[in-house]
Protein backbone atom coordinates (compact mmCIF):
# COMPACT_ATOMS: atom_id res chain seq x y z
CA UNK A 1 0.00 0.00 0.00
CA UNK A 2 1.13 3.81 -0.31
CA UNK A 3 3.00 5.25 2.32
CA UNK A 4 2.92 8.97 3.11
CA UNK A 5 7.11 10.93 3.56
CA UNK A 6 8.14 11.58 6.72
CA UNK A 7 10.07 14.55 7.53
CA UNK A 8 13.49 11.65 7.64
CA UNK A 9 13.06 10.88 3.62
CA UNK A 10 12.58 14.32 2.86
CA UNK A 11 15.45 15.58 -0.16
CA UNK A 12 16.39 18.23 2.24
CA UNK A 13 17.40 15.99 4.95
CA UNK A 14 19.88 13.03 2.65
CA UNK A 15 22.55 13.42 0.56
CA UNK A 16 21.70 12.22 -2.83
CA UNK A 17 24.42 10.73 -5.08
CA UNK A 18 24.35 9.32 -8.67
CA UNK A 19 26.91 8.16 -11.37
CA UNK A 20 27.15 9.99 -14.26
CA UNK A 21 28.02 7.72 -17.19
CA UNK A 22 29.43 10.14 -19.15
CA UNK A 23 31.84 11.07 -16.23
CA UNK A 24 32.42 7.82 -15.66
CA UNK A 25 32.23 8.59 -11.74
CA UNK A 26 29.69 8.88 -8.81
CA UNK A 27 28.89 12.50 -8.00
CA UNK A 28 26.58 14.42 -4.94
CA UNK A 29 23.45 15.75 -6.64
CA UNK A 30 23.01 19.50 -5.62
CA UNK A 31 19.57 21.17 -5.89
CA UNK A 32 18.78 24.29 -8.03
CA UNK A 33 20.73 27.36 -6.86
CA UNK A 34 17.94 28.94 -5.69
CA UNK A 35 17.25 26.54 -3.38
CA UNK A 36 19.26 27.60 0.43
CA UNK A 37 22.26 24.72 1.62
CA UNK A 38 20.56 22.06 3.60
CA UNK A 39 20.44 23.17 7.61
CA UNK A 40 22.82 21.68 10.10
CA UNK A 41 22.27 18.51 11.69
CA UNK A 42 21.35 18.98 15.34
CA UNK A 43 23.47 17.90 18.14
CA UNK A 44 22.80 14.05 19.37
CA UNK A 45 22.37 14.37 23.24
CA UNK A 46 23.85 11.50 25.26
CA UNK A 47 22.33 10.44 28.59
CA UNK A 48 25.52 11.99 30.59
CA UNK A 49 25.13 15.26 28.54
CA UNK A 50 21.37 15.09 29.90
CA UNK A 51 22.32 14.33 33.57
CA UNK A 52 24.37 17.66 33.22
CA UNK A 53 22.29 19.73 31.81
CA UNK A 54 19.57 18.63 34.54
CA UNK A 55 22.15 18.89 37.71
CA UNK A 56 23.14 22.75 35.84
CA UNK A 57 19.89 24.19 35.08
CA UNK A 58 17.98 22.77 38.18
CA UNK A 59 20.32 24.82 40.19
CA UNK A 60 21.29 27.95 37.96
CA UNK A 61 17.63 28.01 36.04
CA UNK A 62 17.91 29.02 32.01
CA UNK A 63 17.48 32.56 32.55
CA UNK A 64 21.20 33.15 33.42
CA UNK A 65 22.54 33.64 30.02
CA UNK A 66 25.70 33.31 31.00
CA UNK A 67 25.56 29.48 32.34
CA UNK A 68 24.20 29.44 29.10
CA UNK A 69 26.78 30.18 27.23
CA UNK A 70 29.56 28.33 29.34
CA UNK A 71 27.16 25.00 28.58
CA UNK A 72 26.71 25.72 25.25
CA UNK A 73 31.11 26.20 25.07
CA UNK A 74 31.28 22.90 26.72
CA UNK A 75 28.69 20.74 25.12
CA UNK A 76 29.45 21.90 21.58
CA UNK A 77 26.00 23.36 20.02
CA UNK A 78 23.86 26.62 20.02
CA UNK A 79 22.11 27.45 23.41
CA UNK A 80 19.03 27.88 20.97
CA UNK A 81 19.16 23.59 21.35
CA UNK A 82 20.41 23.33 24.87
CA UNK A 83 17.16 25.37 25.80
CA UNK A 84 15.07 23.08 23.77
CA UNK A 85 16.30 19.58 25.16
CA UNK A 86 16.32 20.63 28.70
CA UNK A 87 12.79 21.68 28.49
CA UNK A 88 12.37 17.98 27.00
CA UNK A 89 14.00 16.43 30.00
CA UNK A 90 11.52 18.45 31.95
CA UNK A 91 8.08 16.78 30.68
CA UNK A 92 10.25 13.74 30.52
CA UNK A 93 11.12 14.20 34.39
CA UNK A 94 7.25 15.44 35.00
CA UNK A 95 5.66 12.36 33.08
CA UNK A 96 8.14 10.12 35.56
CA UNK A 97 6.96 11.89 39.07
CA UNK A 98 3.39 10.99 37.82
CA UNK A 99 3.11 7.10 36.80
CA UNK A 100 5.55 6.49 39.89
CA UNK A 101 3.47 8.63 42.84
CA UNK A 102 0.21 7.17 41.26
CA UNK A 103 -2.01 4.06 41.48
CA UNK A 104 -1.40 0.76 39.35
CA UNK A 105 -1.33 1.34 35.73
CA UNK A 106 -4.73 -1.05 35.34
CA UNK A 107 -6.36 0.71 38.18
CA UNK A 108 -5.44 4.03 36.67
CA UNK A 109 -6.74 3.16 33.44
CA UNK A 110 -10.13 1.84 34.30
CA UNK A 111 -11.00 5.02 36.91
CA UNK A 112 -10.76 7.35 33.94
CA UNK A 113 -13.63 7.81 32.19
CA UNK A 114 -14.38 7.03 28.54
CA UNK A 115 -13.76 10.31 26.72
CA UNK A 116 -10.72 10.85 28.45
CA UNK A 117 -9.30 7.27 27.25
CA UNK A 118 -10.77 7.88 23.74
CA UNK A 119 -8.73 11.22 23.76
CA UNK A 120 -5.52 8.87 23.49
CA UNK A 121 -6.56 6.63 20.85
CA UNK A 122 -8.99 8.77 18.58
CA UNK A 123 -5.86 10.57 17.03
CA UNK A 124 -4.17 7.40 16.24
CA UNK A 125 -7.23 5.76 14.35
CA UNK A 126 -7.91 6.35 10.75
CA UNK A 127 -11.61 6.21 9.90
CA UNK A 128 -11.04 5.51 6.47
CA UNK A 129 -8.61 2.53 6.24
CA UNK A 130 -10.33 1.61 10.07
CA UNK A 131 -6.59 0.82 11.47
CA UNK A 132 -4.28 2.42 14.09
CA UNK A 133 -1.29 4.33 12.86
CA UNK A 134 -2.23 4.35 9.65
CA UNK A 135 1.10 5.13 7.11
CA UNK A 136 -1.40 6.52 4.25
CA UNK A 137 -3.15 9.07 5.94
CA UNK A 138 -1.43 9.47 9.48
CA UNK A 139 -2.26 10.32 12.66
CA UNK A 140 -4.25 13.25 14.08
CA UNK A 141 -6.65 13.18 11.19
CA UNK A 142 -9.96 15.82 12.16
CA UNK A 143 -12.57 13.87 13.47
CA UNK A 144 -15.91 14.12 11.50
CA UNK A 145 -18.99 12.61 13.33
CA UNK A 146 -21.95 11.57 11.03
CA UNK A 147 -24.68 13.85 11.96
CA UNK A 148 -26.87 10.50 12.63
CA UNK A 149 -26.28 7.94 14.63
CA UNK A 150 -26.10 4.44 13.28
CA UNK A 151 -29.30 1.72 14.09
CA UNK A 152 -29.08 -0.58 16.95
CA UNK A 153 -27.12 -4.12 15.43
CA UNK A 154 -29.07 -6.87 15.89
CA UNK A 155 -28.78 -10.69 14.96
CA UNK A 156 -31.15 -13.20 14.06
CA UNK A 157 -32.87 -14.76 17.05
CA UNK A 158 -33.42 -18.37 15.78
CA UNK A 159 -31.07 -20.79 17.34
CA UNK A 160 -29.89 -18.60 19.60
CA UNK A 161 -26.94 -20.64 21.73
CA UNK A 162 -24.88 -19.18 24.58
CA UNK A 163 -21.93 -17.41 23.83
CA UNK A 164 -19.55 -19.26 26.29
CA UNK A 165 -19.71 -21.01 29.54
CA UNK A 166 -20.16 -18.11 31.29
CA UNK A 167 -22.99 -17.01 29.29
CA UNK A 168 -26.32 -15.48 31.27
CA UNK A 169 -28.33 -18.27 29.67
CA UNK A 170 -26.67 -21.00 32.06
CA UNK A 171 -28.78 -19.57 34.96
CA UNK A 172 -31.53 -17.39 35.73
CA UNK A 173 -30.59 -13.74 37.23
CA UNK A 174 -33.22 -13.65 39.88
CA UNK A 175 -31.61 -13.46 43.23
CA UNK A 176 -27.89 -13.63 41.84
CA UNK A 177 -27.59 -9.52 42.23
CA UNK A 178 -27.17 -9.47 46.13
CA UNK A 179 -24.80 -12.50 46.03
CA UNK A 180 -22.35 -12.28 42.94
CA UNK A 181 -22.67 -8.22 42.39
CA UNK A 182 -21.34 -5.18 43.92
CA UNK A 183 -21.54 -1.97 42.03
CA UNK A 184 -18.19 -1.01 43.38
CA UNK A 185 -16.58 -3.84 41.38
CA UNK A 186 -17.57 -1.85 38.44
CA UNK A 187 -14.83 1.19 37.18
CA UNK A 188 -16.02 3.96 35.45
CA UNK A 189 -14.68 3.20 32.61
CA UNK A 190 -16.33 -0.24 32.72
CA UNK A 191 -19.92 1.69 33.39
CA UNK A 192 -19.52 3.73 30.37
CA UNK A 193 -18.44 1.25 28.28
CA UNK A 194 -21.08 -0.20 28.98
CA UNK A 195 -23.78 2.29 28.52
CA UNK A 196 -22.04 2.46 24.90
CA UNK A 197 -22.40 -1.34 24.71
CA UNK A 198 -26.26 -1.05 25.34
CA UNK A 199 -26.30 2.20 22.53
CA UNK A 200 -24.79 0.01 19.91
CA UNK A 201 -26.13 -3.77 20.44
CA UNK A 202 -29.39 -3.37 22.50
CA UNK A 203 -29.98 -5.10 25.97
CA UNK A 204 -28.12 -7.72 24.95
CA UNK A 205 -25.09 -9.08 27.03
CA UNK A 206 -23.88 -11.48 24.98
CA UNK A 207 -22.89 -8.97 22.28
CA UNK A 208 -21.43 -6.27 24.82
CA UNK A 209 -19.47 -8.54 26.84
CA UNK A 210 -17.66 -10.06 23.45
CA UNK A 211 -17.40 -6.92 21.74
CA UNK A 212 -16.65 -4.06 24.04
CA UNK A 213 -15.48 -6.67 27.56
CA UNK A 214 -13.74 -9.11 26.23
CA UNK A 215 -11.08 -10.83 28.54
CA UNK A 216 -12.23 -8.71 31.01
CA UNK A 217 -15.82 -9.23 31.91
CA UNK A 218 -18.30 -12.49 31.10
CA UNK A 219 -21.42 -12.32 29.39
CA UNK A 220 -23.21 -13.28 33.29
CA UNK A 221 -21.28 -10.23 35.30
CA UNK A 222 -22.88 -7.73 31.79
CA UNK A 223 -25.93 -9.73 32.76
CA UNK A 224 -25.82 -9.47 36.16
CA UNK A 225 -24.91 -5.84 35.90
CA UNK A 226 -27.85 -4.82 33.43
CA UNK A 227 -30.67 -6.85 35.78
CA UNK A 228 -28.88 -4.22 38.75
CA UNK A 229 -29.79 -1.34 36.36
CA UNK A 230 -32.78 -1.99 35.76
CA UNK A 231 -33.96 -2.48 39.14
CA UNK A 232 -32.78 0.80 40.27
CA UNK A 233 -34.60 2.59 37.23
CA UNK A 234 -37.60 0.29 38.92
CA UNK A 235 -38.63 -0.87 35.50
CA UNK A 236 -41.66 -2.47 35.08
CA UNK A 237 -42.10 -6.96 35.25
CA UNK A 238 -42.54 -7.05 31.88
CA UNK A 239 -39.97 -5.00 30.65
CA UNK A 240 -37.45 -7.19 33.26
CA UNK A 241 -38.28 -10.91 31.48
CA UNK A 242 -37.09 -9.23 28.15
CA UNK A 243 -34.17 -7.32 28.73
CA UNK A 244 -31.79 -9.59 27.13
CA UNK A 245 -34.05 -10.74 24.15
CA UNK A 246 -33.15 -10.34 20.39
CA UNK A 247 -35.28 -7.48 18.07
CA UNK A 248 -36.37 -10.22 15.56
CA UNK A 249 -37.62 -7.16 13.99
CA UNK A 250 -35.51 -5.79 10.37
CA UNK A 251 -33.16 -3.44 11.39
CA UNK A 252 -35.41 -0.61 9.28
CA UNK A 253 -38.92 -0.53 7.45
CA UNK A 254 -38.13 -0.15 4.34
CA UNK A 255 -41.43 0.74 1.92
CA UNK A 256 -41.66 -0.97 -1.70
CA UNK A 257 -41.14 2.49 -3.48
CA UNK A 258 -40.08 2.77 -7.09
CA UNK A 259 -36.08 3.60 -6.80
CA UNK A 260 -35.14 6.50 -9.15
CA UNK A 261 -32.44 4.86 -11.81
CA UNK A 262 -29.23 7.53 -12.48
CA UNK A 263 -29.91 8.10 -15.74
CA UNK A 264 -26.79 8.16 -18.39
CA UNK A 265 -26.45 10.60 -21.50
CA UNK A 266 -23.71 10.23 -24.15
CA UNK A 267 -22.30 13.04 -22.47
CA UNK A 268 -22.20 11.68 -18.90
CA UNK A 269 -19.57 8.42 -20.83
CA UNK A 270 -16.47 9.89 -19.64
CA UNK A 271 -14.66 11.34 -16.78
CA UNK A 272 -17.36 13.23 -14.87
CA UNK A 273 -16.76 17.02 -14.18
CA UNK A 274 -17.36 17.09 -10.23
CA UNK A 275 -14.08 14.86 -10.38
CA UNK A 276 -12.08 16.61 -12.74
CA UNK A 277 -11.11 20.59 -12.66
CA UNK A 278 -9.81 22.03 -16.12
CA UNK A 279 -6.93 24.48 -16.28
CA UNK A 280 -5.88 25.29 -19.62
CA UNK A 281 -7.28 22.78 -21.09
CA UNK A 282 -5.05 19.59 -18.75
CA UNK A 283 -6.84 17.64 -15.96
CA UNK A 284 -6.15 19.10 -12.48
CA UNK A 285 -6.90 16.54 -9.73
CA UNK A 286 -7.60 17.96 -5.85
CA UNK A 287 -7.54 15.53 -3.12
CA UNK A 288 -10.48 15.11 -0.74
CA UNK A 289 -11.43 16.18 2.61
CA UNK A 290 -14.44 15.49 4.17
CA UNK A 291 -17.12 18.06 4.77
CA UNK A 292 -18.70 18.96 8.08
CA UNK A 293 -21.61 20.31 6.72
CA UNK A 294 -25.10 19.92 8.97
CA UNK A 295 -28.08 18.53 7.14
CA UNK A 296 -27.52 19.37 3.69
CA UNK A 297 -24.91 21.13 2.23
CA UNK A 298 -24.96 24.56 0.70
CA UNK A 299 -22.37 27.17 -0.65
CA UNK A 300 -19.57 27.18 2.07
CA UNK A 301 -19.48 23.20 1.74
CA UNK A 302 -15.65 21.97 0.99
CA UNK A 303 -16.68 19.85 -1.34
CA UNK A 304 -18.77 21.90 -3.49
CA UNK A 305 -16.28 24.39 -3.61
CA UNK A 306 -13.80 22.28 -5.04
CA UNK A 307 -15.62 20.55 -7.86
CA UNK A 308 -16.68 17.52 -6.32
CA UNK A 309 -19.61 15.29 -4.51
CA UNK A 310 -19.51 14.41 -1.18
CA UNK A 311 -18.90 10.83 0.31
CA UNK A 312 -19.83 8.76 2.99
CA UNK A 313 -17.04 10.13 5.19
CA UNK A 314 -18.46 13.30 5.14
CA UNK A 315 -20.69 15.18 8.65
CA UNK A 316 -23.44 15.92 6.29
CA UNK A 317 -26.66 13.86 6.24
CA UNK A 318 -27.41 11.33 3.82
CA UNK A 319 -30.13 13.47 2.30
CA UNK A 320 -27.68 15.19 0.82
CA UNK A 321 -28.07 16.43 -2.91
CA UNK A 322 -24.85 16.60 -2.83
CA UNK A 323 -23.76 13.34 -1.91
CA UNK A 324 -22.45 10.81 -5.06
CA UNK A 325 -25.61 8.08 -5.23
CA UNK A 326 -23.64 5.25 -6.22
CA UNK A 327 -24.58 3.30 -9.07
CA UNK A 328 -27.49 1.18 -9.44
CA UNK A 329 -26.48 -0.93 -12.40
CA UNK A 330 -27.44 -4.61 -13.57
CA UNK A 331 -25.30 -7.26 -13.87
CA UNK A 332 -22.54 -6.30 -16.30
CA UNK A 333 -22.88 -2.86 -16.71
CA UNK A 334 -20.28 -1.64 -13.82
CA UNK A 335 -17.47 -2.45 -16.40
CA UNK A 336 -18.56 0.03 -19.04
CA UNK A 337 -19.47 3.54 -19.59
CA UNK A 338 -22.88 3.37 -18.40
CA UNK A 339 -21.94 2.65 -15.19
CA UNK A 340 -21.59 6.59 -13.56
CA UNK A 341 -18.92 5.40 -11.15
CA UNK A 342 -16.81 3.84 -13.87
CA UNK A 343 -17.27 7.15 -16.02
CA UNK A 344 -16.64 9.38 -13.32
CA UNK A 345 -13.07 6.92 -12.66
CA UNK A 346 -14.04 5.81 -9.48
CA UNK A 347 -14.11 2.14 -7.99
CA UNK A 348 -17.94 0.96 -6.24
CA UNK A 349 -18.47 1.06 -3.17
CA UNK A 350 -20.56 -1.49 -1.63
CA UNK A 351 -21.71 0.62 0.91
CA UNK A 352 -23.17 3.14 -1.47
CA UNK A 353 -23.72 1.42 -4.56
CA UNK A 354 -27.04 -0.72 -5.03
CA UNK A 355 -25.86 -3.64 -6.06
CA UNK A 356 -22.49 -4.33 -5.94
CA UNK A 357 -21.41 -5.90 -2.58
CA UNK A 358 -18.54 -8.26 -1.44
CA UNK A 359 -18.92 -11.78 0.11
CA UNK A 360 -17.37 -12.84 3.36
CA UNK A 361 -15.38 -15.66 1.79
CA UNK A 362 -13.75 -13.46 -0.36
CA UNK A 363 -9.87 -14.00 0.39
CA UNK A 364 -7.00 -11.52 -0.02
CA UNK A 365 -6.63 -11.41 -3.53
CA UNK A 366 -10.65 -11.09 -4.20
CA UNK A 367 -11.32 -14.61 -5.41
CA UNK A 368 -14.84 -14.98 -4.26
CA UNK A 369 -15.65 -18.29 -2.68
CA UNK A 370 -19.42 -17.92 -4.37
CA UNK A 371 -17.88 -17.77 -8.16
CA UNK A 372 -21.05 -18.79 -9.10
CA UNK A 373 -23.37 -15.75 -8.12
CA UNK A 374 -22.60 -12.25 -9.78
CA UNK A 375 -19.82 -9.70 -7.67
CA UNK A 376 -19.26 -5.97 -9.20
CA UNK A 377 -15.98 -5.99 -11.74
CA UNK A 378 -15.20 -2.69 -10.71
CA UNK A 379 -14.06 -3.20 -7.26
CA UNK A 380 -10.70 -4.08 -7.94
CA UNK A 381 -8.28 -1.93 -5.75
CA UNK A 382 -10.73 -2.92 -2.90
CA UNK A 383 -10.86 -6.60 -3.70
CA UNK A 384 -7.06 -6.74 -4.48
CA UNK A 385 -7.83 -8.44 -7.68
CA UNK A 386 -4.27 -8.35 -9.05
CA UNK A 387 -2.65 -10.10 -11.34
CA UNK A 388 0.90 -12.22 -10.44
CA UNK A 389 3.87 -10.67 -12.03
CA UNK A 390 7.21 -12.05 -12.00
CA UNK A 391 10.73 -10.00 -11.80
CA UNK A 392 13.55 -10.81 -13.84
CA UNK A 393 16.61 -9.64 -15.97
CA UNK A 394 15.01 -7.56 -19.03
CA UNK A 395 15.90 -7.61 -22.73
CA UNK A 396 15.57 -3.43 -22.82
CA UNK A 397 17.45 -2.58 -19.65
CA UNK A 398 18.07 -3.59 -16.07
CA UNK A 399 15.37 -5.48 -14.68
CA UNK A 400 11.70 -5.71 -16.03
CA UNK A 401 8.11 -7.14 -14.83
CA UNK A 402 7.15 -10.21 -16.56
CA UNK A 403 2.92 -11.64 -16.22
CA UNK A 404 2.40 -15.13 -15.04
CA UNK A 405 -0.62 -15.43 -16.45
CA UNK A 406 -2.37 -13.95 -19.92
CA UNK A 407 -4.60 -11.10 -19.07
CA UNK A 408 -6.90 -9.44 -21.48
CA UNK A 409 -7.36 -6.09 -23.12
CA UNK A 410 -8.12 -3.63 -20.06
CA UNK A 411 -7.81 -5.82 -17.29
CA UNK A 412 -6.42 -4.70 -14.02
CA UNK A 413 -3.03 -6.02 -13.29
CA UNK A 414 -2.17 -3.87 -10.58
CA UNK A 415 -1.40 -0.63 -8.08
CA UNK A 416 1.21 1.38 -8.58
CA UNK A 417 2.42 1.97 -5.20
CA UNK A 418 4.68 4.00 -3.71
CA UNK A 419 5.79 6.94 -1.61
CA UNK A 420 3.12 9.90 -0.98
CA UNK A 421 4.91 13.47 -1.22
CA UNK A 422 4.03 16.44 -1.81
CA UNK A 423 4.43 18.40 -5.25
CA UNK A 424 7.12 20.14 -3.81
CA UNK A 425 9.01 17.53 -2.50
CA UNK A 426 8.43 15.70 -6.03
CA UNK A 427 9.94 18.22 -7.98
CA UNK A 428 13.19 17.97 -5.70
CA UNK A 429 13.35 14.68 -5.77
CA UNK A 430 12.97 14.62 -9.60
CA UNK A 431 15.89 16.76 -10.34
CA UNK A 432 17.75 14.00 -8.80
CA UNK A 433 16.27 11.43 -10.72
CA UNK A 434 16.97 13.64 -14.19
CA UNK A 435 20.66 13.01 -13.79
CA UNK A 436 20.48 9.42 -12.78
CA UNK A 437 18.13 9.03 -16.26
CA UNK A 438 15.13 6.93 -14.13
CA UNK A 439 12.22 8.36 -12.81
CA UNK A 440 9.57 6.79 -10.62
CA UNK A 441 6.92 9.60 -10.27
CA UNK A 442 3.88 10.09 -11.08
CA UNK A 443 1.21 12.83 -10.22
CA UNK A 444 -2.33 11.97 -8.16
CA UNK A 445 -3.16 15.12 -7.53
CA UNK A 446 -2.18 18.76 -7.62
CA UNK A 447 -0.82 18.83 -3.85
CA UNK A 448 0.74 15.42 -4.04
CA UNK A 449 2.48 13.02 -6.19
CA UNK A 450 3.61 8.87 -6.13
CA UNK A 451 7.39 7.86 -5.90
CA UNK A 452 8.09 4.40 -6.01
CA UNK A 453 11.85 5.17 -5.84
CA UNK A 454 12.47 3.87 -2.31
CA UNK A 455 9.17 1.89 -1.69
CA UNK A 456 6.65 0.15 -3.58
CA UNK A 457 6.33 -3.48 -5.30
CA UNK A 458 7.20 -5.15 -8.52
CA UNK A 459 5.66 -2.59 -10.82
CA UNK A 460 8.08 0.30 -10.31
CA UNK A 461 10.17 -2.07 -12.32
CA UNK A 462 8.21 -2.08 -15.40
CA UNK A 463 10.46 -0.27 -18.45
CA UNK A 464 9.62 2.89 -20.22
CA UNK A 465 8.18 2.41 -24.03
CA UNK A 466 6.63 4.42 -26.70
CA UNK A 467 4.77 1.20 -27.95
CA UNK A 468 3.76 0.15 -23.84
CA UNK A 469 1.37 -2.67 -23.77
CA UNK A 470 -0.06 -1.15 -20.37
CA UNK A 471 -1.38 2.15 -19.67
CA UNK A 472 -1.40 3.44 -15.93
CA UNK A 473 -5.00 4.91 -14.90
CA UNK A 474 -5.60 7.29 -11.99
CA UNK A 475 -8.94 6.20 -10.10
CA UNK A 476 -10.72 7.38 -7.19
CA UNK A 477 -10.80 5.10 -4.06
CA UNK A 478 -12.64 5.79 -0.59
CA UNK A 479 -12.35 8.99 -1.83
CA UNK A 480 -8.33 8.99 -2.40
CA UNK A 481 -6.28 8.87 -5.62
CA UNK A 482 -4.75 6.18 -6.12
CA UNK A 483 -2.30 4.94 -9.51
CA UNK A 484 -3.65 1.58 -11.32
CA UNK A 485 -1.81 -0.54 -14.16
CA UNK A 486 -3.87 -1.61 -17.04
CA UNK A 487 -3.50 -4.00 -20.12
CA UNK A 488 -3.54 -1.95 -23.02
CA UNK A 489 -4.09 -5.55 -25.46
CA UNK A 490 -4.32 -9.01 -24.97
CA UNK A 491 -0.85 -9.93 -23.12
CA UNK A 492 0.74 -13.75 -22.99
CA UNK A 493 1.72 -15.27 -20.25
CA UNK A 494 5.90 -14.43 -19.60
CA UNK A 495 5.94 -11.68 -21.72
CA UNK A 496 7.46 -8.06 -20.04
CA UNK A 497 5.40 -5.37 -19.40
CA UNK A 498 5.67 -1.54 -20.65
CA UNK A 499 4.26 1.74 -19.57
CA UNK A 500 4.65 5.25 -21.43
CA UNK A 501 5.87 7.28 -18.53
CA UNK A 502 5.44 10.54 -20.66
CA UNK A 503 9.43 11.51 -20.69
CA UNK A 504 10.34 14.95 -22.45
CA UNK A 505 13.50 13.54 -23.11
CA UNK A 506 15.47 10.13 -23.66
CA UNK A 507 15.22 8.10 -20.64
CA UNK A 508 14.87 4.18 -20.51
């Protein structure tokens, strides 16, 4: 998958070298002369260096400027860094005092209440990709609530079996509160965790205790717990026997109403214009952020003001005008222009499209284990659907990609993955690459590009040609841009694969 730079792979933190054949020798690549000399690396603290600098400034304090200056003499860097890593020893020194004059770490942990332990991990997740520290779209991402909350989950109530040995269904809860329960036993974290449980599954312990209490508390101490509850909010007899029952009911009434179908013009076959911006007549891509419109979105909506239709990621309602409806085609029709998402250059999603979805069984590389029934064709950057490619010595130049297998004309064989930077960045790192004759970039949009110089997979290896018998095709995915290799004919199993890389000059 892509990766996004970090500040330690930006140009303006390595040397870059490359050998000039013509020289005959290996020389250090210098940017444009415009460009200022590359700052100073900063001084690498040792642990007795820190001891000092604590035992000085603890005693002396960093307003005396002229301990200062008889540090800065004997360590050996600017007083501009001595300030800065004593004031990291500080919070360092601070952080230390705290975990060691309070409680147990657990014990800590489960007295805090939810929001507060959210605040540590809510940075950290992405909502797109739904991982921790993701490397596409990093950390500290804004965090855009849907303006309505999702239904209660429920499952199917037939053959209902308990969940483990310590499930609530081994024994009745009358009577058990006095003797097995103490609401002390319960943190505050555990209480709200659990009054999210009963938000997001129902009175239903089974679900809660696997889901949000796993390892830490059985389905009979949720059940346990939830009879307690209820008896203090003096809830009716009734309302007691069911508490832990299954909704057998749908999730939502839906009403047998005549859908609208998207209807497709000759003019709507291409690229759609809410993706595409034109500037002097070339294609100018803008990446996407989500909205956090209320309701429905008017002028001052992001994504209206840059050209485009909102997603599912964005805060405004589903109601939306301005929202892209998916595709409701028939079997088929998802792998030609008909299909809006396929005009528009953008994979289905099976959360907004009408009928394409993806099975459970489907494995890594998106071989379905229900071959029989129909699955969308143009879900293949989610499915992984690519093709096996082999890497060997090349007839051109250096090494090439060879397929395994014969694909047909416009088949997807692949992502071209890489390095996210920004245009910036890219057009450093490209003067580099000029001298060395290779070049791995390519643009996704106009604030970032793809450089598969240092990371990536087999692809990057695939030679320049006039004549290519691939073509590389920029879709959009989730909402991102991402770079996809194509067959531009019918291609034979072993035989090397080309891509016009649009050179200005002669490059292999």
């Amino acid at each position: 998958r892509n990766e996004k730079m970090t500040e330690e792979d930006s140009s303006a933190r390595r040397k870059n070298v490359f050998y000039d054949h013509r020289k005959g020798k290996t020389i250090v690549s210098s940017d444009n002369e415009e460009l200022e000399e590359d700052e100073e690396a900063k001084h690498n603290f040792s642990e007795g260096e820190d001891k000092f600098l604590r035992m000085v400034f603890e005693e002396y304090g960093l307003a005396d400027e002229e301990v200062l200056s008889i540090v800065s003499e004997v360590i050996g860097c600017p007083s501009s860094e001595i300030q800065e890593r004593y004031k990291v020893i500080e919070e360092s020194d601070q952080n230390s005092r705290y975990h060691g004059e309070s409680e147990s770490d657990i014990e800590t942990f489960l007295n805090q209440s939810l929001s507060e332990t959210l605040e540590a991990f809510d940075p950290l997740f992405c909502r797109k990709c739904m991982i921790f520290n993701c490397s596409l779209h990093g950390n500290s991402q804004k965090i855009i609530y849907p303006r309505k909350k999702q239904l209660i989950w429920s499952e199917p109530e037939d053959g209902q079996k308990p969940c483990s040995d310590h499930c609530y269904m081994a024994s009745s809860m009358e009577g058990q509160v006095e003797e097995d329960f103490s609401v002390s036993n319960w943190k505050l974290l555990e209480k709200e965790l659990y009054s999210k449980g009963i938000e997001m599954f129902g009175r239903n312990s089974c679900l809660i205790s696997k889901n949000l209490f796993f390892g830490c508390k059985t389905c009979k101490e949720v059940a346990t717990y939830m009879h307690y509850e209820m008896s203090i909010l003096d809830v009716s007899e009734d309302q007691k026997g069911k508490f832990n029952e299954i909704s057998s009911k749908p999730r939502r009434h839906k009403k047998k109403l005549k859908h609208k179908r998207l209807k497709i013009s000759s003019k709507s076959a291409g690229v759609s214009s809410v993706w595409k911006q034109m500037t002097n007549g070339k294609e100018k891509y803008i990446p996407y952020t989500p909205c956090e419109c209320e309701g429905v979105c008017g002028k001052k909506c992001s994504c209206v003001n840059n050209g485009f239709c909102c997603e599912k990621y964005c805060g405004c309602s589903k109601l939306c005008n301005k929202r892209f409806g998916g595709c409701h085609c028939n079997k088929g029709q998802c792998k030609t222009r008909k299909c809006p998402c396929f005009a528009a250059r953008r994979e289905c999603d099976p959360d907004v499209c009408r009928n394409c979805w993806v099975s459970c069984g489907d494995n890594l590389l998106g071989e379905s284990s229900h071959r029989e029934e129909y699955q969308c064709e143009n879900m293949v950057f989610l499915l992984k659907k690519k093709q096996k490619v082999l890497l060997a010595r090349s007839d051109v130049v250096g090494w090439g990609v060879f397929i395994k297998n014969p694909v047909n004309k416009d088949e997807f064989i692949g992502e071209y993955t890489g390095e996210i930077l920004t245009q910036k960045e890219g057009d450093k790192r490209g003067k580099v690459y000029d001298n060395a004759d290779f070049s791995f970039l390519f643009n996704l949009n106009n604030e970032y590009c793809l450089d598969a110089y240092r990371k990536g997979n087999k692809l990057k290896f695939a030679n320049h040609s006039k004549n290519p018998n691939c073509y590389a095709k920029l879709m959009v995915v989730a909402g991102d841009h991402r770079m996809g290799i194509f067959a531009k004919e019918r291609i034979e199993a072993g035989e090397e694969l080309f891509v016009d890389y649009n050179y200005d000059k002669n490059v292999r």
